[in-house]
Protein backbone atom coordinates (compact mmCIF):
# COMPACT_ATOMS: atom_id res chain seq x y z
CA UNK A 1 218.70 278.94 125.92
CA UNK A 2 222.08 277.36 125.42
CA UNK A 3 225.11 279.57 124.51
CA UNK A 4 226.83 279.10 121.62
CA UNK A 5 230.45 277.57 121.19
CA UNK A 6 231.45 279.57 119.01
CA UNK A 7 229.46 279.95 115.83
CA UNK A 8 231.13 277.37 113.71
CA UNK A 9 228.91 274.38 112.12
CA UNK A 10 227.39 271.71 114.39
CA UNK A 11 229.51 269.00 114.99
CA UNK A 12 229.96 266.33 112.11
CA UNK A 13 232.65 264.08 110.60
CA UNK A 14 235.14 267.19 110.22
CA UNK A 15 234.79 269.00 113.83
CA UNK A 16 236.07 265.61 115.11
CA UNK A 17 239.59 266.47 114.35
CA UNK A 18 242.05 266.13 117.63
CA UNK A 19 243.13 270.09 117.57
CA UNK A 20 239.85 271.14 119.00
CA UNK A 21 238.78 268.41 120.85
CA UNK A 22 242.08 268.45 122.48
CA UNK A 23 242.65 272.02 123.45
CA UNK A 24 239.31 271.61 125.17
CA UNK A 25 240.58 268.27 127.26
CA UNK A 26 243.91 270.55 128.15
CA UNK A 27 242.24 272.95 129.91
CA UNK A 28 241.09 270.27 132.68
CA UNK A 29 244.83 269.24 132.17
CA UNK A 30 246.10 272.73 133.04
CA UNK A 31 243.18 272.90 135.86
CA UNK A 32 244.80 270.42 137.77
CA UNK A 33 248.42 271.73 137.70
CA UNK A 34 246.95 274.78 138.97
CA UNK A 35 245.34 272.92 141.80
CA UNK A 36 248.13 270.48 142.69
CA UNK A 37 250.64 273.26 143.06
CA UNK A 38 248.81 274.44 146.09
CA UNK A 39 249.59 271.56 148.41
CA UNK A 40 253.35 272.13 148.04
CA UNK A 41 252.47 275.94 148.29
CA UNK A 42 251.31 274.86 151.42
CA UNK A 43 254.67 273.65 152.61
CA UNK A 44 256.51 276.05 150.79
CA UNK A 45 255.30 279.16 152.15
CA UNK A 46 255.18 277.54 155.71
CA UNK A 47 259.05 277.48 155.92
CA UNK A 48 259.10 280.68 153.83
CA UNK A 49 256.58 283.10 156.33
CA UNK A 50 256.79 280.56 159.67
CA UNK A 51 253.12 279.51 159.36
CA UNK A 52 251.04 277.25 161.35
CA UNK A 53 249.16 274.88 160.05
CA UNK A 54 245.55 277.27 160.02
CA UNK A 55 247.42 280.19 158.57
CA UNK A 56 249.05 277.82 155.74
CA UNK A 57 245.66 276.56 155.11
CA UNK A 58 244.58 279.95 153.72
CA UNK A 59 246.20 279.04 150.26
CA UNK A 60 243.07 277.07 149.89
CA UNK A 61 241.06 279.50 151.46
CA UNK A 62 242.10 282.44 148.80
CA UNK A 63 242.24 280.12 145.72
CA UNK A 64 238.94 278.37 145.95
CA UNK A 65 237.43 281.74 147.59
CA UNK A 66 237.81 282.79 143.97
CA UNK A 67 236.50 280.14 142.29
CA UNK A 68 233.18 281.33 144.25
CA UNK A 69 233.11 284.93 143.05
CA UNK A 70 234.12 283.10 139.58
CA UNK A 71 230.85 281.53 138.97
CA UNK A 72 227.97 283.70 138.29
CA UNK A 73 230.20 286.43 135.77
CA UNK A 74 231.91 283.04 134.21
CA UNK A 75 227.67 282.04 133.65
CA UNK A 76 227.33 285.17 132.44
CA UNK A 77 229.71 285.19 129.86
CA UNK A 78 229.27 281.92 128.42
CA UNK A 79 225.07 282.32 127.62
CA UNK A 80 226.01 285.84 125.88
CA UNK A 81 229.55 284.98 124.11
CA UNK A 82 229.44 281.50 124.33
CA UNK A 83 232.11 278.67 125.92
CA UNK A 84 234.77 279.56 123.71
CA UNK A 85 234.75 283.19 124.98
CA UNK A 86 234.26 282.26 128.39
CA UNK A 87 237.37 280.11 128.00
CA UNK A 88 239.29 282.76 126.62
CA UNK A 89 238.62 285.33 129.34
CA UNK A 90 239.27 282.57 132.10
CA UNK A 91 242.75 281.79 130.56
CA UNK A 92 243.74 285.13 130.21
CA UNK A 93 243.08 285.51 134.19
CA UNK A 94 244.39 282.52 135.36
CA UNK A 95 248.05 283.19 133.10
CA UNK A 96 247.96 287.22 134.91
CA UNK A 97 247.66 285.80 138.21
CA UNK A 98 250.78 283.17 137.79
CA UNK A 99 252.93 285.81 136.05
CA UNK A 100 252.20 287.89 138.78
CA UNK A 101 253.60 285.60 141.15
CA UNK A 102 257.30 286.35 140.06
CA UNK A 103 257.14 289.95 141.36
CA UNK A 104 255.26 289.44 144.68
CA UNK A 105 257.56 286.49 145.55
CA UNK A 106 260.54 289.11 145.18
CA UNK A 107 262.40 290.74 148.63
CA UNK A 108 260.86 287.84 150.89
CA UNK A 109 257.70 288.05 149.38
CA UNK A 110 254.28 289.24 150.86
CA UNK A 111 251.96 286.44 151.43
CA UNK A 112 248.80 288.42 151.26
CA UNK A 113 249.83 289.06 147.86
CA UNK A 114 250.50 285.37 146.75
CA UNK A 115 247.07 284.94 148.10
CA UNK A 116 245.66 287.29 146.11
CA UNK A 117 247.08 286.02 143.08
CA UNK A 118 245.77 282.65 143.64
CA UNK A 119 242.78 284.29 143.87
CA UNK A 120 243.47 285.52 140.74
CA UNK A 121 244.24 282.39 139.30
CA UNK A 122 241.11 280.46 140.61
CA UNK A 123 239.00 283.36 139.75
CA UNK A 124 239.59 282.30 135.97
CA UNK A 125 239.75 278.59 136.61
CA UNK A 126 235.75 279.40 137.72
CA UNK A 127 235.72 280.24 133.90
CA UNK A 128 237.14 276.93 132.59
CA UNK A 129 235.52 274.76 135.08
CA UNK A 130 231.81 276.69 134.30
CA UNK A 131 232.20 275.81 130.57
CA UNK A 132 234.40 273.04 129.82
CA UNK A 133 232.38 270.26 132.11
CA UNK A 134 228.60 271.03 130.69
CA UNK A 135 230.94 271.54 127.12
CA UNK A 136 232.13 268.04 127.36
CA UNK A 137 228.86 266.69 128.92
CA UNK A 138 226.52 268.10 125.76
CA UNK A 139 229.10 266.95 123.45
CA UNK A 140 228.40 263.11 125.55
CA UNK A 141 224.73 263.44 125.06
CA UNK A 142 224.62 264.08 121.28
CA UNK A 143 227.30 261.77 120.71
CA UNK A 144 224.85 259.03 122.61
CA UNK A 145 222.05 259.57 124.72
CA UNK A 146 222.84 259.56 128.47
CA UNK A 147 226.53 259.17 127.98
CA UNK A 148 227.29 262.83 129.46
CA UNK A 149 228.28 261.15 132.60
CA UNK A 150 230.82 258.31 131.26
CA UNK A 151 232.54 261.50 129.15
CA UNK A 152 232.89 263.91 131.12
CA UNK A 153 234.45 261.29 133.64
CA UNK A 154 236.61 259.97 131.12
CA UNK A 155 237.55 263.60 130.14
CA UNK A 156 238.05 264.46 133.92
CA UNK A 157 240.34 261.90 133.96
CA UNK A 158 243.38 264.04 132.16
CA UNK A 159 242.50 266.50 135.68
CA UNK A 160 244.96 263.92 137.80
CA UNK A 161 247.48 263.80 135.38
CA UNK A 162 247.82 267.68 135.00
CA UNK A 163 247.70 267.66 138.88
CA UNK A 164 250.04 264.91 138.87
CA UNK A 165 252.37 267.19 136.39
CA UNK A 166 252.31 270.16 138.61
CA UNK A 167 252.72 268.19 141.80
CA UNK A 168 256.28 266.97 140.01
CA UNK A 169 257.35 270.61 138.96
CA UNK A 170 256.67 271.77 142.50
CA UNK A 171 258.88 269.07 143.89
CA UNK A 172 261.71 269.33 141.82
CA UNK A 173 261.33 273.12 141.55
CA UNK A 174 259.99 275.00 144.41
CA UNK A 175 260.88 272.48 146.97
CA UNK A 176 264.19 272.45 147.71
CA UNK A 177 264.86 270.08 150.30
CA UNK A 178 266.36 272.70 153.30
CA UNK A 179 264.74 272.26 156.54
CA UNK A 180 265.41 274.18 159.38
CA UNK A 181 264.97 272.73 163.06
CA UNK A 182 262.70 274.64 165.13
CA UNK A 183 265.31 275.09 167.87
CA UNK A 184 266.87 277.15 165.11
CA UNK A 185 264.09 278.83 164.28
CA UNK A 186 262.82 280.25 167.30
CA UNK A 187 263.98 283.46 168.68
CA UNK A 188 265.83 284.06 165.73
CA UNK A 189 263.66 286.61 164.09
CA UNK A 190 266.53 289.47 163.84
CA UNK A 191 268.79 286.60 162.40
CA UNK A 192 270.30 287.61 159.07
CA UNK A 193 270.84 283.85 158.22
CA UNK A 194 267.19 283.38 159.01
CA UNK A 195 266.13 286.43 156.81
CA UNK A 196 268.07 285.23 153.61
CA UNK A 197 266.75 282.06 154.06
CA UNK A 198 262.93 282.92 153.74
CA UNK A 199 263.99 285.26 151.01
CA UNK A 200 265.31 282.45 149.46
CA UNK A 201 262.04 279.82 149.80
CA UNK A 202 259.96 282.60 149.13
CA UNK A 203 261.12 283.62 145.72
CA UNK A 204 261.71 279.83 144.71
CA UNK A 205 258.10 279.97 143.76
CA UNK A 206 258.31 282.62 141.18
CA UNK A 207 260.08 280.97 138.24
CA UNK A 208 257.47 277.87 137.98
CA UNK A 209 254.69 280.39 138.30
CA UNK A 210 255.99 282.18 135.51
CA UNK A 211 256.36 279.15 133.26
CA UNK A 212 252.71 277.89 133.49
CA UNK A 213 251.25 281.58 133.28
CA UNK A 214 253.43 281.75 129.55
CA UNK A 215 251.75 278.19 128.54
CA UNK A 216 248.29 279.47 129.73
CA UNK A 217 248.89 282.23 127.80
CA UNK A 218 249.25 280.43 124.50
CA UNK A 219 246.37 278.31 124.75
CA UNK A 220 244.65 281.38 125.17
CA UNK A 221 245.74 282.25 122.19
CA UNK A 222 244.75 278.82 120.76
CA UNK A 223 241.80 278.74 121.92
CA UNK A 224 241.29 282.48 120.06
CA UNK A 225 242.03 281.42 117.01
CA UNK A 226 240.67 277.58 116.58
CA UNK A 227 237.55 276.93 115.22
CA UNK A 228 235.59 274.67 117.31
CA UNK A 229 231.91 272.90 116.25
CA UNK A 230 228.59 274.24 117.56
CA UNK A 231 227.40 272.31 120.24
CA UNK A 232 224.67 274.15 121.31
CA UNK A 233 221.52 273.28 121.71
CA UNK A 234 220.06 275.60 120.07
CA UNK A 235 219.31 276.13 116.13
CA UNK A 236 221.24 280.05 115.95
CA UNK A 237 223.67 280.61 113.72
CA UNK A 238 226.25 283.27 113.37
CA UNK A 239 225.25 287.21 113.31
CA UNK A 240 221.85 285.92 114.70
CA UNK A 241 220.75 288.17 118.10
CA UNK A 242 220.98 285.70 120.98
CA UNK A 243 218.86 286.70 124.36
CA UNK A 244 221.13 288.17 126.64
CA UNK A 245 221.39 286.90 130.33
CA UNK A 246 220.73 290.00 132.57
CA UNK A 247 221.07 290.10 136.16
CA UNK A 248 217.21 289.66 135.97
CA UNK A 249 216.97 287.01 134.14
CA UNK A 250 219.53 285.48 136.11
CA UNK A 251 218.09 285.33 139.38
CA UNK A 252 215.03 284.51 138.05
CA UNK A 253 217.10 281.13 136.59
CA UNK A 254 218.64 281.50 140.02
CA UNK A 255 214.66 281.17 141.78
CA UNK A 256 213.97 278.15 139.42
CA UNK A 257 216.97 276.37 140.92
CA UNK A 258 216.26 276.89 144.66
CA UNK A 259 212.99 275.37 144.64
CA UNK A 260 214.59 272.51 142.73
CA UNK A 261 215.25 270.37 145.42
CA UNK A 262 217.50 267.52 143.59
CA UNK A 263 219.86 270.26 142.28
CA UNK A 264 220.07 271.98 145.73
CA UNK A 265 220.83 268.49 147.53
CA UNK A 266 223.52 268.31 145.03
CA UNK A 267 225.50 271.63 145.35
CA UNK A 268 225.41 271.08 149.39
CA UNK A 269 227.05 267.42 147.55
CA UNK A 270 229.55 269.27 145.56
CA UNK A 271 231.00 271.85 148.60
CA UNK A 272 231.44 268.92 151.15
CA UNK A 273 233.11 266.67 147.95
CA UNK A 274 235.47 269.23 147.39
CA UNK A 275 235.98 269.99 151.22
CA UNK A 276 236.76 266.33 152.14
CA UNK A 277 239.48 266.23 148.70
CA UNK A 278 240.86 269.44 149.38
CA UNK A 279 241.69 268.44 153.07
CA UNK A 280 242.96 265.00 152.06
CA UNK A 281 245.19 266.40 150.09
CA UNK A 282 246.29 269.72 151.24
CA UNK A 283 248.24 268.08 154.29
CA UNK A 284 249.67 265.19 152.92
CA UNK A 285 253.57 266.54 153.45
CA UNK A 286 252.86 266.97 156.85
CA UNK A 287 250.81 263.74 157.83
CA UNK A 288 253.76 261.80 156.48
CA UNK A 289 256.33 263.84 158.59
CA UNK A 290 254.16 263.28 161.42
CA UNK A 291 253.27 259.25 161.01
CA UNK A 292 256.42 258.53 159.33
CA UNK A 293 259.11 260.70 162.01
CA UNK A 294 262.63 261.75 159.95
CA UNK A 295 260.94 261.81 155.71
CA UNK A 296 262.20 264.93 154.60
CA UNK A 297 259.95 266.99 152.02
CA UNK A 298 260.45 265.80 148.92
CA UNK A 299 260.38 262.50 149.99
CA UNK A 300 256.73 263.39 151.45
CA UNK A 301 255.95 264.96 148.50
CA UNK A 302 255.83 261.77 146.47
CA UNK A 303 253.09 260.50 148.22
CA UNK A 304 250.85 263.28 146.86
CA UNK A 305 252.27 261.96 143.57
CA UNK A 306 251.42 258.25 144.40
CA UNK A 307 247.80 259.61 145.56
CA UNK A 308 247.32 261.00 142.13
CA UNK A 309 248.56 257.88 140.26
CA UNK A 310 246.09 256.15 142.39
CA UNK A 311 243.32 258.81 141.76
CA UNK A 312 243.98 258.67 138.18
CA UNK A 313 243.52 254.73 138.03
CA UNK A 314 239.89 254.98 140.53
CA UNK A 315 238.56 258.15 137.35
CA UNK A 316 239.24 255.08 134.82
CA UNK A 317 237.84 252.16 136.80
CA UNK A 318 235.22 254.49 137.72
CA UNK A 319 234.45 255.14 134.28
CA UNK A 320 233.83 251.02 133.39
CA UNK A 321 232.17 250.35 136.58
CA UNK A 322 229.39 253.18 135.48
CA UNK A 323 228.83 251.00 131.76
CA UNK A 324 227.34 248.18 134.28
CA UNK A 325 226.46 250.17 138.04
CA UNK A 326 224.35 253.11 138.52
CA UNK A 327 226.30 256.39 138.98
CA UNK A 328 224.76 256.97 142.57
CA UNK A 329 224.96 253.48 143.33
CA UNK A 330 228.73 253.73 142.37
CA UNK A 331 229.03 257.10 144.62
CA UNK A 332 227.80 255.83 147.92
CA UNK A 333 229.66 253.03 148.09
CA UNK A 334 232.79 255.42 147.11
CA UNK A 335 231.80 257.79 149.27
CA UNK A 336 231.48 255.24 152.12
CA UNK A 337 234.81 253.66 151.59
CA UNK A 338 236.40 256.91 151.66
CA UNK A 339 235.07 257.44 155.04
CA UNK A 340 236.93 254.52 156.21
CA UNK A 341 240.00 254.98 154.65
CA UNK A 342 240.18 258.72 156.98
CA UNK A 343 238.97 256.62 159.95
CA UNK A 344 242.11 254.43 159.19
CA UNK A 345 244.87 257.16 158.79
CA UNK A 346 243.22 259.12 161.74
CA UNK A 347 243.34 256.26 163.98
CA UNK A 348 246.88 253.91 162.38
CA UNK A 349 249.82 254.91 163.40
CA UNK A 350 252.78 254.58 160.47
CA UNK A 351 252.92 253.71 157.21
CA UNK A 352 249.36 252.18 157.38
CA UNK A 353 248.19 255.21 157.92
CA UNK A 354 249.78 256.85 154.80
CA UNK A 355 248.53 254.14 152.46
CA UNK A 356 244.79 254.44 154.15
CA UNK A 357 245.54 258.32 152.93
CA UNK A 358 246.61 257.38 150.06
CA UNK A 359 243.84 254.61 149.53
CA UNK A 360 241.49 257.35 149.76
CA UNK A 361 242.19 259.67 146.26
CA UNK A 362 240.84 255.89 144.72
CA UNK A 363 237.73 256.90 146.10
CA UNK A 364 237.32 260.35 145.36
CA UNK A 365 238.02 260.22 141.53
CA UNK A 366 234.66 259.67 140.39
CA UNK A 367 233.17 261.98 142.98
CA UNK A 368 233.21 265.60 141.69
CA UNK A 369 232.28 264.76 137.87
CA UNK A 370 229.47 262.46 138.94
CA UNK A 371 227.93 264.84 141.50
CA UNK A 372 228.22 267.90 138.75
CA UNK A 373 226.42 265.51 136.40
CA UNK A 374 223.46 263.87 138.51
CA UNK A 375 223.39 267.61 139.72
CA UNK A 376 222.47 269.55 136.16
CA UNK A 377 220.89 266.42 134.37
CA UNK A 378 217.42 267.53 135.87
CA UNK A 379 218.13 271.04 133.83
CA UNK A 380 216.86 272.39 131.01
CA UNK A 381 218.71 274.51 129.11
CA UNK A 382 217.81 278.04 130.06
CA UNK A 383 219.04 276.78 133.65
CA UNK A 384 221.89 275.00 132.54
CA UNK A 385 224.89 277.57 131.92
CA UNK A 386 223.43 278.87 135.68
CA UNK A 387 223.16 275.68 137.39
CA UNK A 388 226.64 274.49 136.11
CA UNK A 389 228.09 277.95 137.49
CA UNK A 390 226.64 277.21 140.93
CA UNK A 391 227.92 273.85 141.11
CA UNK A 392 231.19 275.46 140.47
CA UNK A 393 230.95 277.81 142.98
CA UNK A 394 229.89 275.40 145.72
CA UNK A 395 233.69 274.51 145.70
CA UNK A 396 233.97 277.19 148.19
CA UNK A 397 233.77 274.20 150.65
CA UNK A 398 237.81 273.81 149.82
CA UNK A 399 237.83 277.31 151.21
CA UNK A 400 236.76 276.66 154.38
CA UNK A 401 237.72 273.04 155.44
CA UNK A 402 241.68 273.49 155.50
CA UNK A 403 241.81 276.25 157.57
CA UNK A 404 239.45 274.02 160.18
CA UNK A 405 241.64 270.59 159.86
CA UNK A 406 244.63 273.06 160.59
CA UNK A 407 243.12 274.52 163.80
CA UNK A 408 242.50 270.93 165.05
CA UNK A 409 245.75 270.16 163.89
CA UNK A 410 247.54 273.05 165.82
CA UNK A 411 245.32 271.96 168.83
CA UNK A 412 245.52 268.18 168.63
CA UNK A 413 247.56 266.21 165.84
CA UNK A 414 247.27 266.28 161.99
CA UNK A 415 246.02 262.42 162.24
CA UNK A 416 243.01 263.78 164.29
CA UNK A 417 242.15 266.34 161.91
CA UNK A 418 241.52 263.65 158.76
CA UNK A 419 237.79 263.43 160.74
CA UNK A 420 237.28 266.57 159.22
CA UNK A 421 237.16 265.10 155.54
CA UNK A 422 235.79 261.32 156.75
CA UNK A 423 232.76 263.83 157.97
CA UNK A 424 232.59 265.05 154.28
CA UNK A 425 232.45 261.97 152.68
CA UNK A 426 228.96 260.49 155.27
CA UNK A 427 227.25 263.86 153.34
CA UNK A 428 228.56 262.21 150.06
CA UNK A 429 227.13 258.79 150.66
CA UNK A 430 223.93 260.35 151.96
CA UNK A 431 223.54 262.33 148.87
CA UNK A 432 223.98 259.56 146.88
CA UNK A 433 221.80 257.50 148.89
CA UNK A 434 218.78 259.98 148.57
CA UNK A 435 219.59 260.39 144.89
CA UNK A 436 219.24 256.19 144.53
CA UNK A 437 215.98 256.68 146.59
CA UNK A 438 214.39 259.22 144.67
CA UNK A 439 215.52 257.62 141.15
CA UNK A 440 213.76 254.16 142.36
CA UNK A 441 210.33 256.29 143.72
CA UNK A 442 210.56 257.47 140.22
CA UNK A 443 210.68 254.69 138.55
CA UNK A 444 207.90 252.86 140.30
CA UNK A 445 205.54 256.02 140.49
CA UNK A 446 206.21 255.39 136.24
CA UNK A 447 205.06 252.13 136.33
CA UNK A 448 202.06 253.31 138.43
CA UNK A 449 200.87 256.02 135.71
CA UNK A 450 201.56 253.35 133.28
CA UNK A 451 198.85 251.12 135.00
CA UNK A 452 196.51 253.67 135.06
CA UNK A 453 196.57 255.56 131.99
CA UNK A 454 193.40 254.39 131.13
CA UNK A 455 191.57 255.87 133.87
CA UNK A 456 193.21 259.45 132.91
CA UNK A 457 192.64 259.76 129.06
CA UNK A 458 193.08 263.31 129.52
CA UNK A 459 196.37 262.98 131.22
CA UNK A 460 198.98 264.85 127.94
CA UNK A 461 201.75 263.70 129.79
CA UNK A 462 201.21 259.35 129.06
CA UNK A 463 201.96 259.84 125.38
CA UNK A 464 205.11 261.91 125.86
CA UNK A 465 206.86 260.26 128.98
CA UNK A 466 205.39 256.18 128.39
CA UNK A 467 205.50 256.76 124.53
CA UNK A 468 201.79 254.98 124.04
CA UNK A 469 198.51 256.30 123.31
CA UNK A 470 195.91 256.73 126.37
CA UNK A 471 193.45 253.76 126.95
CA UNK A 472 196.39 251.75 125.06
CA UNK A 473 195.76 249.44 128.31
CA UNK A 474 191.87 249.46 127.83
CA UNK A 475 191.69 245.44 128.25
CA UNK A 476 193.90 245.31 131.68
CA UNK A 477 191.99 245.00 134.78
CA UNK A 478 191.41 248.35 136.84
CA UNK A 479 191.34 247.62 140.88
């Protein structure tokens, strides 16, 4: 059973007015700030608490640790209250967790507790992410049949720009250009100098923090009080008694999606996507520093900027190339020219190797929405809210893969380490590969049944799937 939206009347010539519509398309907008910010977080708090590069990977860890515990209560919330509620509640988490950042980034800061609230923050992101993509898919499908994909791409493709938004405010805000040279730095632990100064970098990232968590705040608020059309699949109306999605009845919708093998090969998808973009991204200031020897910070910082342009151009070209290509047609040759583009920056030396890293956010933009969609299309819609859930919690791969492209960095080089995503992206094209594969068995095992429909009059299943009676092809011969 689909959840409701909201209650409001299904959607017709009025509910296509911009206010809703676009409060909906901000939230991947604010989505992306949120995850852009990390990447200088990365930075900052490795001048700010002396971090290697492992340890500083733990801002990924913590944030998309909590997009995993997100996903089954943000599921939960959205079959019994709807999207709209689910919204709410995930907007009211993720603006707690950035106002709470001005406080713990206070006296030096504590960098367990930063972590914790971008596990905070992620933990309501889970929310958005949960109802906002199968929210923009359904609202695809009834608008045309089978264009869920091409909107939620085109819909995914405000994520960059918010990311490309908060990767600016982080550079002009919490990055402030001072650098000390480790000769200063070591030994210099009782240094009062030293002190002040990771006071200072520390509590630089309070302020911005503060700002988004206000903004999040009043689209919560927005979001509260707009009316939005039903898009729900489903015929209830308001003050009707909806089914409500019990722990029961959710891992029995749970044991309907394990044995589905499509939907399982595309979670695994999803979590080594989003390790491989995570990764890419997470260490761009510090690939630069290291191919390009004297770029200070913000200068580094720009070319997570020029990624995002980039990315931002591949969701758009992505989105024309799927009018005329097959989605998992489109995503193994993406996935396969990603690959290359690590092999480049891990192997060229100097600015080739930036612009292969670079090269590679064209690759990735149509990645995440298309896997999410070929993932959930085979759903119906008592799985749905679940499945989509899942595939947001199998983003848990961003959790893990930093930390292990930091350990080979501390033990190796940074450019070594970019095999850690270009190993990602091989069990992207794969997926996409077996996807093709299946969808062309399918297809021919259709025009099989078609053949022989008239051997199998009792068969129910010609009239609905071939749309013709049985024994329609009485007259055809019959090996």
């Amino acid at each position: 059973m689909a959840p409701h939206t909201g209650g409001e009347p299904r959607m017709g010539g009025s509910c296509a007015s911009a206010w809703p519509l676009g409060l909906i398309v901000s939230l991947f907008f604010l989505w992306g700030a949120a995850n852009s910010l990390n990447d200088v977080l990365i930075r900052q708090f490795s001048k700010a608490f002396a971090l290697r590069d492992w340890e500083a990977g733990l801002v990924q860890s913590a944030f998309y640790i909590g997009y995993f515990f997100g996903g089954l209560p943000a599921a939960k919330v959205a079959h019994e209250y709807g999207y709209r509620a689910a919204v709410t509640v995930g907007l009211c988490l993720f603006s707690a967790g950035s106002l709470l950042f001005y406080p713990v980034s206070r006296g030096g800061g504590s960098y367990g507790g930063l972590l914790c609230c971008l596990y905070l923050i992620a933990f309501g992101l889970a929310f958005l992410e949960a109802s906002a993509n199968p929210w923009v898919k359904l609202l695809g499908d009834l608008h045309r049949p089978n264009f869920g994909s091409v909107a939620l791409n085109v819909a995914q493709s405000f994520n960059p720009v918010g990311a490309l938004v908060g990767v600016g405010c982080g550079r002009w805000f919490i990055l402030d250009g001072t650098e000390l040279p480790a000769s200063t730095v070591e030994g210099a632990e009782s240094n009062a100098a030293l002190r002040e100064y990771r006071e200072h970098e520390a509590a630089l990232v309070g302020p911005p923090y503060v700002v988004m968590g206000l903004v999040v705040g009043a689209v919560a608020c927005a979001f509260r009080c707009t009316r939005f059309p039903d898009t729900a699949a489903s015929s209830q109306g308001v003050g009707e008694v909806k089914d409500s999605l019990s722990w029961t009845k959710l891992c029995t919708s749970a044991g309907r999606l394990v044995r589905n093998r499509s939907f399982g090969q595309g979670v695994l998808a999803q979590f080594f996507y989003v390790a491989a973009q995570v990764s890419v991204w997470s260490f761009i200031i510090r690939f630069v520093q290291f191919k390009v020897p004297g770029t200070d910070e913000k200068a580094a910082a720009d070319f997570i900027s020029i990624s995002l342009c980039i990315f931002i151009l591949g969701r758009f070209v992505a989105s024309a190339l799927m009018c005329v290509i097959q989605d998992c047609v489109l995503l193994r040759a993406y996935a396969v020219l990603a690959f290359g583009c690590c092999g480049i920056a891990a192997r060229a030396g100097g600015r080739l190797g930036v612009a292969a890293v670079c090269a590679t956010s064209f690759f990735m933009s149509m990645m995440f929405p298309t896997i999410f969609s070929l993932a959930i299309s085979s759903l119906d819609d008592e799985d749905r809210e679940v499945g989509a859930s899942v595939v947001v919690m199998a983003i848990v791969g961003g959790a893990i893969a930093p930390p292990i492209m930091g350990a080979i960095s501390d033990a190796s080089s940074i450019a070594a380490a970019y095999w850690v995503p270009a190993s990602c992206f091989i069990i992207v094209a794969a997926y996409a590969h077996c996807t093709h594969r299946q969808s062309v068995v399918g297809a021919d095992d259709a025009d099989h049944d078609d053949a022989d429909a008239d051997q199998e009059p009792g068969d129910v299943r010609a009239p609905i799937v071939f749309g013709h009676r049985s024994g329609q092809n009485e007259d055809e011969d019959v090996d």
